[in-house]
C-alpha atoms as a PDB file:
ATOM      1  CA  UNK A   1       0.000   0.000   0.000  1.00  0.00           C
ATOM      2  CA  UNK A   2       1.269   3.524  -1.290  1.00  0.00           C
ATOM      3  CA  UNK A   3       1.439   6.823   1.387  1.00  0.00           C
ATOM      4  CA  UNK A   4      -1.144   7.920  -0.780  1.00  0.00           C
ATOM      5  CA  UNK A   5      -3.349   4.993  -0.473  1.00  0.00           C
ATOM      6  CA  UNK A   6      -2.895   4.437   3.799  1.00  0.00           C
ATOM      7  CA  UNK A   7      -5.728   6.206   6.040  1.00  0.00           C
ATOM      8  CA  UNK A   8      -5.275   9.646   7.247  1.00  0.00           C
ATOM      9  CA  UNK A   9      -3.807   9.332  10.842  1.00  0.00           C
ATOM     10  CA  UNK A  10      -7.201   9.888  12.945  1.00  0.00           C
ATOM     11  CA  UNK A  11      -6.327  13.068  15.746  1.00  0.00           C
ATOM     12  CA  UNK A  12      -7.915  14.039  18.802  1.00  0.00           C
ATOM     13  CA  UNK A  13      -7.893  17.861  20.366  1.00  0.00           C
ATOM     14  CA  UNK A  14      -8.159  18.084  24.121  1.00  0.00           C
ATOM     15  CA  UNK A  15      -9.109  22.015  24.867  1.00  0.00           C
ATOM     16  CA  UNK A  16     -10.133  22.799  21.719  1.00  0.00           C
ATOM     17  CA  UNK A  17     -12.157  25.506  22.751  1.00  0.00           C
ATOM     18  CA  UNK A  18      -9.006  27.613  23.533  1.00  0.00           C
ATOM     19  CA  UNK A  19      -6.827  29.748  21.419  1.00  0.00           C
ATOM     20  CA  UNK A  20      -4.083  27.011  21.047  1.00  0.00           C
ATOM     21  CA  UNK A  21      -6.453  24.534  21.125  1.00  0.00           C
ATOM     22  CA  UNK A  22      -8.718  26.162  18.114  1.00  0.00           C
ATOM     23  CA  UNK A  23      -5.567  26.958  15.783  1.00  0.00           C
ATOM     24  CA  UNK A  24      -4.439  22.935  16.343  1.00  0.00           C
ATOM     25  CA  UNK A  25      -7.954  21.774  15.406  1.00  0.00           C
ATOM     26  CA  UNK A  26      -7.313  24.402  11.785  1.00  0.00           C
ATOM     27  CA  UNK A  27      -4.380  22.857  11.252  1.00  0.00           C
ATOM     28  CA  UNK A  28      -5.535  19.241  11.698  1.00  0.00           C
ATOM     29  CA  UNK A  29      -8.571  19.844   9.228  1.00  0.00           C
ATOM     30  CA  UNK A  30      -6.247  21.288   6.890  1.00  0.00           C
ATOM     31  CA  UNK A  31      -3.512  18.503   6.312  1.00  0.00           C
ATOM     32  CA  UNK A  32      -4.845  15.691   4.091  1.00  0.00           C
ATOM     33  CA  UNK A  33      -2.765  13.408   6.059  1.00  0.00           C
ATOM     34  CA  UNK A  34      -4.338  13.832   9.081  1.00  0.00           C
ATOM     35  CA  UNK A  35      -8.006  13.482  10.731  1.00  0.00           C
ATOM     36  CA  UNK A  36      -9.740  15.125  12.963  1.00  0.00           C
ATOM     37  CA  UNK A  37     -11.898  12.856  14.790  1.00  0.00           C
ATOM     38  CA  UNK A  38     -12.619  14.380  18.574  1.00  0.00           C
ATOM     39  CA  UNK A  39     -12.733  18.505  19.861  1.00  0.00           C
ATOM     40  CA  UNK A  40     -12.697  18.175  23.412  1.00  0.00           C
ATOM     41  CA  UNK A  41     -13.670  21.008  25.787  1.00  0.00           C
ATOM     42  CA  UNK A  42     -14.043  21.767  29.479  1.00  0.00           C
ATOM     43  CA  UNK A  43     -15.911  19.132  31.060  1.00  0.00           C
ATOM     44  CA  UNK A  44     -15.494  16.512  28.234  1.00  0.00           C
ATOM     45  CA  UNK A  45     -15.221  13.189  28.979  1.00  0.00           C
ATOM     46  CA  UNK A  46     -11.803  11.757  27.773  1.00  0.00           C
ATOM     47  CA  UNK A  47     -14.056   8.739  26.405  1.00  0.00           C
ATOM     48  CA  UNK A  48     -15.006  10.737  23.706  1.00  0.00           C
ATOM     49  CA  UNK A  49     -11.105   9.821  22.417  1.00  0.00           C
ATOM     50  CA  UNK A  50     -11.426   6.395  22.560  1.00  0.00           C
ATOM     51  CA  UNK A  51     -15.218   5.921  20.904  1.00  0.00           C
ATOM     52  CA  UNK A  52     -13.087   8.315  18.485  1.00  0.00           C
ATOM     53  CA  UNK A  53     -11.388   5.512  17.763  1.00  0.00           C
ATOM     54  CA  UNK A  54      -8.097   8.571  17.533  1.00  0.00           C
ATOM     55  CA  UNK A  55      -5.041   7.260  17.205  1.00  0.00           C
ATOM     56  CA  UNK A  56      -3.179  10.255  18.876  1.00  0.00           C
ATOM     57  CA  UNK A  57      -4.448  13.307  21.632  1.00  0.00           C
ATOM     58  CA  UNK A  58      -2.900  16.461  21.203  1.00  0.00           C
ATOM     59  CA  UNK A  59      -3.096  18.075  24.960  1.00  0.00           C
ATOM     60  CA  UNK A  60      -3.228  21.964  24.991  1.00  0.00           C
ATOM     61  CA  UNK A  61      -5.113  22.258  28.455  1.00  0.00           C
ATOM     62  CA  UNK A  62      -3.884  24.054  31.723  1.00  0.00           C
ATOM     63  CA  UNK A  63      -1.383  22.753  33.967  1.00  0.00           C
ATOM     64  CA  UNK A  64      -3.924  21.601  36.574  1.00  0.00           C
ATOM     65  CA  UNK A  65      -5.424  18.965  34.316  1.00  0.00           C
ATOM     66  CA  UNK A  66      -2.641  17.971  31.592  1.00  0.00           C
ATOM     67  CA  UNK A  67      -0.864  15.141  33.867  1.00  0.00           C
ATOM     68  CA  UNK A  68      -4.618  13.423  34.572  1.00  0.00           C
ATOM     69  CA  UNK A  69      -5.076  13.800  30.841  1.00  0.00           C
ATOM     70  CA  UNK A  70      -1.960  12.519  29.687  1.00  0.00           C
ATOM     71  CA  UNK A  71      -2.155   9.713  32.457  1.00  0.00           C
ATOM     72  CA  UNK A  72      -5.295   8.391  31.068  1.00  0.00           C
ATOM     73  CA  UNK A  73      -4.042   8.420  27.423  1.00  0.00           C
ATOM     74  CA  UNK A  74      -0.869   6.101  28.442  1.00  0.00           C
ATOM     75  CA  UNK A  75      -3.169   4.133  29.971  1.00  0.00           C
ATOM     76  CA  UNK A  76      -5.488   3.924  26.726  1.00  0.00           C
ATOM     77  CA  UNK A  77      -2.786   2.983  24.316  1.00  0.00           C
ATOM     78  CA  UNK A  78      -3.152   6.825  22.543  1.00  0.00           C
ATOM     79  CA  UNK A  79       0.048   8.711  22.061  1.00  0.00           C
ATOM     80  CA  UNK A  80       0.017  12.064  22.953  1.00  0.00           C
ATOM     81  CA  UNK A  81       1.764  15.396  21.919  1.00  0.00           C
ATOM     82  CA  UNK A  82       1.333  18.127  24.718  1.00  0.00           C
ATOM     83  CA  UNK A  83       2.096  21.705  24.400  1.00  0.00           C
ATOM     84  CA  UNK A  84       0.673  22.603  28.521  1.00  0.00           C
ATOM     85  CA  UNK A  85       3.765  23.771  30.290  1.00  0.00           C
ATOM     86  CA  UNK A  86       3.946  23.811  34.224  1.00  0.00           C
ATOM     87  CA  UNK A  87       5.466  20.157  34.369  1.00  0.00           C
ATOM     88  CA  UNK A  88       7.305  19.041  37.737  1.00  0.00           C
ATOM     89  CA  UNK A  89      10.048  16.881  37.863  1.00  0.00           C
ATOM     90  CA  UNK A  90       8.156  14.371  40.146  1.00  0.00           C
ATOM     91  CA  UNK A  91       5.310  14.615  37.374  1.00  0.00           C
ATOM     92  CA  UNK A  92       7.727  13.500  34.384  1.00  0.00           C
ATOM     93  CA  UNK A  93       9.155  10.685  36.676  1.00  0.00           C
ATOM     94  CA  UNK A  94       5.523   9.614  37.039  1.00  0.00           C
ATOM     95  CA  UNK A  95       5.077   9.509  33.516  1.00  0.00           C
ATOM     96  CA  UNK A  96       8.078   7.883  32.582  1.00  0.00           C
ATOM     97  CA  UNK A  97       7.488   4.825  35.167  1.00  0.00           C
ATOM     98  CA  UNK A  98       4.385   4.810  33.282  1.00  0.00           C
ATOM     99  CA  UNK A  99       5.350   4.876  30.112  1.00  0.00           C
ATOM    100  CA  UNK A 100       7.920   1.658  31.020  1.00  0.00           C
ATOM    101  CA  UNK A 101       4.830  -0.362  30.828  1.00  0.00           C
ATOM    102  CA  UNK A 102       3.116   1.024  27.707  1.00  0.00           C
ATOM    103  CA  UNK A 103       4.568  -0.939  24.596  1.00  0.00           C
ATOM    104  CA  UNK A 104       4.807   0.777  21.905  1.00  0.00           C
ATOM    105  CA  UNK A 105       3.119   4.545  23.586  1.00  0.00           C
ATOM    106  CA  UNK A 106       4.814   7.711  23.068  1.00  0.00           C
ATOM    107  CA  UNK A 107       4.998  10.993  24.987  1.00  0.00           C
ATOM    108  CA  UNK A 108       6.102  14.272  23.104  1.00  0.00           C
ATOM    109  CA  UNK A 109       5.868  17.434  25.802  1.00  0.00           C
ATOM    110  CA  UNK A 110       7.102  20.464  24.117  1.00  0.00           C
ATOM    111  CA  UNK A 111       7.341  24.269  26.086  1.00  0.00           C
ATOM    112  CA  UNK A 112       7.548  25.483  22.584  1.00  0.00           C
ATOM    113  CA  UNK A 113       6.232  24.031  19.031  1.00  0.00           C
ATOM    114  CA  UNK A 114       7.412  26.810  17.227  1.00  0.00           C
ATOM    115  CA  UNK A 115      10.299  25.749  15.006  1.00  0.00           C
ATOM    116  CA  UNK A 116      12.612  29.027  15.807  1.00  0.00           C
ATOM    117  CA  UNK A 117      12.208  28.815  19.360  1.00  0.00           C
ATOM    118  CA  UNK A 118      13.648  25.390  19.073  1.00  0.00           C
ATOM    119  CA  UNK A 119      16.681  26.414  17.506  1.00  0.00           C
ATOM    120  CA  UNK A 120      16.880  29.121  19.535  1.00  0.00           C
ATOM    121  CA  UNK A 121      17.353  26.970  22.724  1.00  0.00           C
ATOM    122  CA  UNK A 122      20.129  25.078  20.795  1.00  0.00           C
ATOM    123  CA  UNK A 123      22.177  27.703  19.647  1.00  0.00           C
ATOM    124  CA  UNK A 124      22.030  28.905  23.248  1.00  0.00           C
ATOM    125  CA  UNK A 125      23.657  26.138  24.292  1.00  0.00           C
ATOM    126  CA  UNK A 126      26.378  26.321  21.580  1.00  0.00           C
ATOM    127  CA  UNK A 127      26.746  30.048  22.712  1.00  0.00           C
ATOM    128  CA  UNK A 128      26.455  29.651  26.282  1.00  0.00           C
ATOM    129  CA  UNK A 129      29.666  27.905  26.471  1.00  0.00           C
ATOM    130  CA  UNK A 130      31.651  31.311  25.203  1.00  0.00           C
ATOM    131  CA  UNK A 131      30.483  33.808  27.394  1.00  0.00           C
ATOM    132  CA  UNK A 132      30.774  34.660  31.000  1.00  0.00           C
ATOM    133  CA  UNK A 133      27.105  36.111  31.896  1.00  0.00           C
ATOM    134  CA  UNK A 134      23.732  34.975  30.226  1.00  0.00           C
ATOM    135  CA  UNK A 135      20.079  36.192  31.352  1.00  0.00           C
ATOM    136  CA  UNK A 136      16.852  35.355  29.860  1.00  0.00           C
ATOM    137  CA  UNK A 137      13.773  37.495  29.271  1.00  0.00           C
ATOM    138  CA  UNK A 138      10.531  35.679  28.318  1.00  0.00           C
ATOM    139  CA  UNK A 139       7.563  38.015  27.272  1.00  0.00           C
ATOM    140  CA  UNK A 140       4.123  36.783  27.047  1.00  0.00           C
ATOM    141  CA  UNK A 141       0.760  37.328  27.157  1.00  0.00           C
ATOM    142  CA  UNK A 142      -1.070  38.227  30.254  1.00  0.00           C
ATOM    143  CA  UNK A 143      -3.791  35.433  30.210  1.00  0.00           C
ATOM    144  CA  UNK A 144      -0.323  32.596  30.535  1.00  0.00           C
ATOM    145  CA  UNK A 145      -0.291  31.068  34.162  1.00  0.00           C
ATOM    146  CA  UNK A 146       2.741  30.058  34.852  1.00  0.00           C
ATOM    147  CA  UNK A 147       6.270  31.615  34.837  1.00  0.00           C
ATOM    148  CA  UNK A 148       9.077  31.449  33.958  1.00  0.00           C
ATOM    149  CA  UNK A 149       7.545  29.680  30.757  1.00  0.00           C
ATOM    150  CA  UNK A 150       8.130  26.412  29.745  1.00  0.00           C
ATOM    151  CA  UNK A 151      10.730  27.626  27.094  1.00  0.00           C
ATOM    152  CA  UNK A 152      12.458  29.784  29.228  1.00  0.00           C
ATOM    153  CA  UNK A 153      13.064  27.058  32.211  1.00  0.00           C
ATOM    154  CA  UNK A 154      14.013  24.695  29.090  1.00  0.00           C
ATOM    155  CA  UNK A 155      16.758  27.472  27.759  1.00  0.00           C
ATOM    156  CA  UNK A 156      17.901  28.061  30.890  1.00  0.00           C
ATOM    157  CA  UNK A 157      18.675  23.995  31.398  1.00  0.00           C
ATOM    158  CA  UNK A 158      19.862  24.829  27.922  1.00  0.00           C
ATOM    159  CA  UNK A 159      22.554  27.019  28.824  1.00  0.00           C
ATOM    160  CA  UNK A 160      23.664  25.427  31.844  1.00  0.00           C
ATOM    161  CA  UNK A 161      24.736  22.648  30.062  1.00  0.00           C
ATOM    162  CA  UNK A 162      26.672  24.474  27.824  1.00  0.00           C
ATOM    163  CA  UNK A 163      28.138  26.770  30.171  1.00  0.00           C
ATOM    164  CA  UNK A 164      29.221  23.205  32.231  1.00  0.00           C
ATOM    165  CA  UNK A 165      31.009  22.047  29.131  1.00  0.00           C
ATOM    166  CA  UNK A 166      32.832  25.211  28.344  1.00  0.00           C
ATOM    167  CA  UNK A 167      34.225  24.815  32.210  1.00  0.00           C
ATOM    168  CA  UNK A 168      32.086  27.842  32.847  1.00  0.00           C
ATOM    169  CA  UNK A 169      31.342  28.602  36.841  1.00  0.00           C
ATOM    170  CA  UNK A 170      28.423  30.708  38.334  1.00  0.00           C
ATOM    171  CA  UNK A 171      27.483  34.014  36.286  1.00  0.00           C
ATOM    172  CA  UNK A 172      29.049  37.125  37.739  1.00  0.00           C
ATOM    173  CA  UNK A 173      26.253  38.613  40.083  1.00  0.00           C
ATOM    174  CA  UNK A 174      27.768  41.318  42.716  1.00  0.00           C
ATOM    175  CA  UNK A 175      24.225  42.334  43.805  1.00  0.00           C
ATOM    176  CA  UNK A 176      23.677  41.861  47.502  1.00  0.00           C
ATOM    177  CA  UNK A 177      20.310  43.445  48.401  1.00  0.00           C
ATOM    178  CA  UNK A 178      17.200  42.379  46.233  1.00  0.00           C
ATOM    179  CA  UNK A 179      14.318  42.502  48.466  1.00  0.00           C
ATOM    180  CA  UNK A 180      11.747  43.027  45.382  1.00  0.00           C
ATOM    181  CA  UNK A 181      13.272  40.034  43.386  1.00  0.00           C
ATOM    182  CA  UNK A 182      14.434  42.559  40.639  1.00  0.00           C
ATOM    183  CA  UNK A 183      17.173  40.439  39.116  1.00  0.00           C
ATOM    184  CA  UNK A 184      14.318  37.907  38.305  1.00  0.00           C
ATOM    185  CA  UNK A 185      14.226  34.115  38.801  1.00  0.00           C
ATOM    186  CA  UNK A 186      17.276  31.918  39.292  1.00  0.00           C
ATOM    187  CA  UNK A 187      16.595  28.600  37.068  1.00  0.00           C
ATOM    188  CA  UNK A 188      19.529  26.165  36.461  1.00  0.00           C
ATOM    189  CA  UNK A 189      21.917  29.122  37.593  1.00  0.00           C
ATOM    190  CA  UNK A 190      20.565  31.510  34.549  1.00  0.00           C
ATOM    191  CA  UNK A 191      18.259  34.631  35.758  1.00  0.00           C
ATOM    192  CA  UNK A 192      14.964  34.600  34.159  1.00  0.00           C
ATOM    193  CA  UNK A 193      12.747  37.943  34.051  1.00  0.00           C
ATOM    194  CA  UNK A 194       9.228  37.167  32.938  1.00  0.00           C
ATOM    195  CA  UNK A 195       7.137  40.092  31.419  1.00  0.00           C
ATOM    196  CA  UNK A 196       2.920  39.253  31.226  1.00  0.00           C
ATOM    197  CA  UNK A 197       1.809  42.251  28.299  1.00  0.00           C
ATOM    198  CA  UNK A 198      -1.468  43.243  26.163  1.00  0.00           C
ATOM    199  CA  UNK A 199      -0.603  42.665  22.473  1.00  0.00           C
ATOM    200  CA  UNK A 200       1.657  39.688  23.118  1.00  0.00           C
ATOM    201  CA  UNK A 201       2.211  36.389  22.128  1.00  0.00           C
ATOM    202  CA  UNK A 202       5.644  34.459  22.929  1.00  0.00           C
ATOM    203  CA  UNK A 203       8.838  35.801  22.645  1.00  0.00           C
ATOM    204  CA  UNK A 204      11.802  35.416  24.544  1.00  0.00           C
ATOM    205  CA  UNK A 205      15.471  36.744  24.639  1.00  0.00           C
ATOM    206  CA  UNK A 206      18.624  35.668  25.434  1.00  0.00           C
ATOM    207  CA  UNK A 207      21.339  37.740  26.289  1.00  0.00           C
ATOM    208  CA  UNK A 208      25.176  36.313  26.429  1.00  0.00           C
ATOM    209  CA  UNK A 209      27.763  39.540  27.806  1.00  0.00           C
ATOM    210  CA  UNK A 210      31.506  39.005  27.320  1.00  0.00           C
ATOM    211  CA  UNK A 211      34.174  41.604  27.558  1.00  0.00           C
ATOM    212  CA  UNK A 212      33.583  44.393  24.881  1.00  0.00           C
ATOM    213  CA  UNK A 213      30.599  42.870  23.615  1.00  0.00           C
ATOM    214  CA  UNK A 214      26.810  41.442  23.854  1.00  0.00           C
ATOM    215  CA  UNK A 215      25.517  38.610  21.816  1.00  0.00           C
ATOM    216  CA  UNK A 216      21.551  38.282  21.624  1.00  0.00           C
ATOM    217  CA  UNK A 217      19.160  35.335  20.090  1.00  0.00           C
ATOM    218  CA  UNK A 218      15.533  36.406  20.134  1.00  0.00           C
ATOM    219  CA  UNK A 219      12.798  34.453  18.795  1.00  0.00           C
ATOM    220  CA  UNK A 220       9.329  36.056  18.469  1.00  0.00           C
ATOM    221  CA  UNK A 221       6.061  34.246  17.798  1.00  0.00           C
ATOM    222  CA  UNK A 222       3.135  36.869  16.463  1.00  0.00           C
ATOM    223  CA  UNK A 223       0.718  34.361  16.112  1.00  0.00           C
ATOM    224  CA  UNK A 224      -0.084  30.842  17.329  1.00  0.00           C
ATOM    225  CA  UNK A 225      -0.312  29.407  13.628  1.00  0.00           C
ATOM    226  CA  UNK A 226       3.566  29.899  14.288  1.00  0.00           C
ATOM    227  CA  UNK A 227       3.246  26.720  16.764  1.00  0.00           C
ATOM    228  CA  UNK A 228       1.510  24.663  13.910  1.00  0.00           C
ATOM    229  CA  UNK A 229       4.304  23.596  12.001  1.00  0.00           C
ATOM    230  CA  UNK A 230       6.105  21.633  14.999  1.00  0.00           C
ATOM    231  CA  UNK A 231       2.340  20.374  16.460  1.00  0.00           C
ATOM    232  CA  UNK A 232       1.748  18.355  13.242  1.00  0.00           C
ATOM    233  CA  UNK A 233       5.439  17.104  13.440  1.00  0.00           C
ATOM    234  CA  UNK A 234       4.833  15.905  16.650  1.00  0.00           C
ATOM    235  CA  UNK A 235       1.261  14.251  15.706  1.00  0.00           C
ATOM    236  CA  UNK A 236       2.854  12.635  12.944  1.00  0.00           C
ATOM    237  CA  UNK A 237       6.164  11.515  14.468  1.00  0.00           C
ATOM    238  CA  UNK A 238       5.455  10.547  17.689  1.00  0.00           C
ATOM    239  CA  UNK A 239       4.312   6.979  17.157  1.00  0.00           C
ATOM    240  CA  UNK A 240       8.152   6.486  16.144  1.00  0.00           C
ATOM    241  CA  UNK A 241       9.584   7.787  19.197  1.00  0.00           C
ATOM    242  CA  UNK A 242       7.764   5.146  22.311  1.00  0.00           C
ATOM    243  CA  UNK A 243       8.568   6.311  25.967  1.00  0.00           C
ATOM    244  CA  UNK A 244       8.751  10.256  26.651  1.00  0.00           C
ATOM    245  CA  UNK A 245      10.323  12.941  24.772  1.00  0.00           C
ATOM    246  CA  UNK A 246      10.397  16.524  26.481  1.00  0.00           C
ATOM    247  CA  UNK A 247      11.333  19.109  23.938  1.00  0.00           C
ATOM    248  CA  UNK A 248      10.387  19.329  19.868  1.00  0.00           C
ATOM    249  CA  UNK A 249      14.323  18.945  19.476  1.00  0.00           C
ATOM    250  CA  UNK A 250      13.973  15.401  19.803  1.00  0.00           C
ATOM    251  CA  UNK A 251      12.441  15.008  16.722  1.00  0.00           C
ATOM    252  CA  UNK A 252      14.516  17.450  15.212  1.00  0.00           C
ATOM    253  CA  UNK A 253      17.963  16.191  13.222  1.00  0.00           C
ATOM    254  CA  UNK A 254      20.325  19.168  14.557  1.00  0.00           C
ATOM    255  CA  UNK A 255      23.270  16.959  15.375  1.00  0.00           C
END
């Protein structure tokens, strides 16, 4: 049987109702390889995915609800592609035990699907390893409820690991007295300053200093249909990639 001649791969949407959600659900419709089969709101029951008969859930919820969600998928035998940030470390262990005894299911969570932002994170990691001091300011809209975002706590775990392979120690701070928390969040060593603005979308920028000079990487999303292109990679590759993947980079070739 030809590409041409195999079934569309049958998709579900869990919050469709929402921005992300709505602009997932376009996209879906749109590509002739894939089918949308289930739009799930608030209150939806997740059964609605399996009498679906969908083949893979993409998650855009809130944080409070996405590890239930995602839970119950494993547990169905759906694959799932999840774009709700606010992840623990405890949760993702969770998951991953999980996962161990799902054959065949896979897990893509990705802070960002926009394809920029992606590279972004990696060449901050090739970059980090060159410079002494590196912040990070993440701007979004004022309706996101977490922060530091999802991509900002991944480029910050970015950088760290780059700045640990260039032999790199802490980043020069001399400030003593912060009692407002104006120099921001401390995440994997990197400080993080999170702005919540009208007219925003996603955009983040990362600053490397060395002596003489500054070196930026800014990535700006001005509309969700920027997230599109990396949310049907992920609905289409995930299948291939069993057991959890955190980050769109995984299904990326940049080595």
């Amino acid at each position: 049987m030809t590409a041409a001649e195999q079934s569309p791969l049958r998709v579900a949407v869990i919050g469709a109702a929402g921005r992300m959600g709505a602009e997932a659900c376009r996209a879906v419709e749109a590509a002739p390889d894939l089918e949308l089969v289930a739009e799930l709101g608030r209150g939806d029951a997740l059964d609605l995915i399996t009498e679906a008969g969908a083949q893979v859930a993409v998650d855009l919820t809130v944080p409070s609800v996405t590890a239930e969600n995602v839970r119950w998928l494993v547990e169905h035998g759906i694959h799932a592609v999840v774009g709700t940030t606010g992840w623990t470390e405890e949760g993702l262990d969770a998951l991953r035990e999980q996962l161990a005894g799902a054959d065949g299911v896979g897990v893509l969570i990705a802070p960002n699907f926009a394809i920029g932002a992606v590279l972004a994170m990696r060449f901050a990691e090739t970059a980090a390893r060159y410079y002494e001091s590196a912040e990070i300011i993440e701007m979004h809209h004022p309706n996101k409820v977490d922060a530091p975002s999802g991509t900002a706590r991944h480029t910050a775990a970015a950088i760290a690991r780059g700045r640990a392979a260039g032999g790199l120690g802490p980043v020069p701070d001399a400030t003593e007295k912060d009692p407002e928390g104006a120099r921001g969040a401390i995440v994997d060593g990197v400080h993080v300053h999170a702005v919540r603005q009208r007219g925003l979308v996603a955009h983040e920028v990362v600053q490397f200093g060395g002596p003489g000079e500054q070196f930026q990487i800014r990535h700006d999303s001005f509309d969700r249909a920027s997230f599109m292109p990396g949310v049907l990679l992920g609905v289409r590759a995930v299948s291939s990639h069993p057991g959890l993947t955190v980050g769109l980079d995984g299904y990326l070739e940049l080595d």
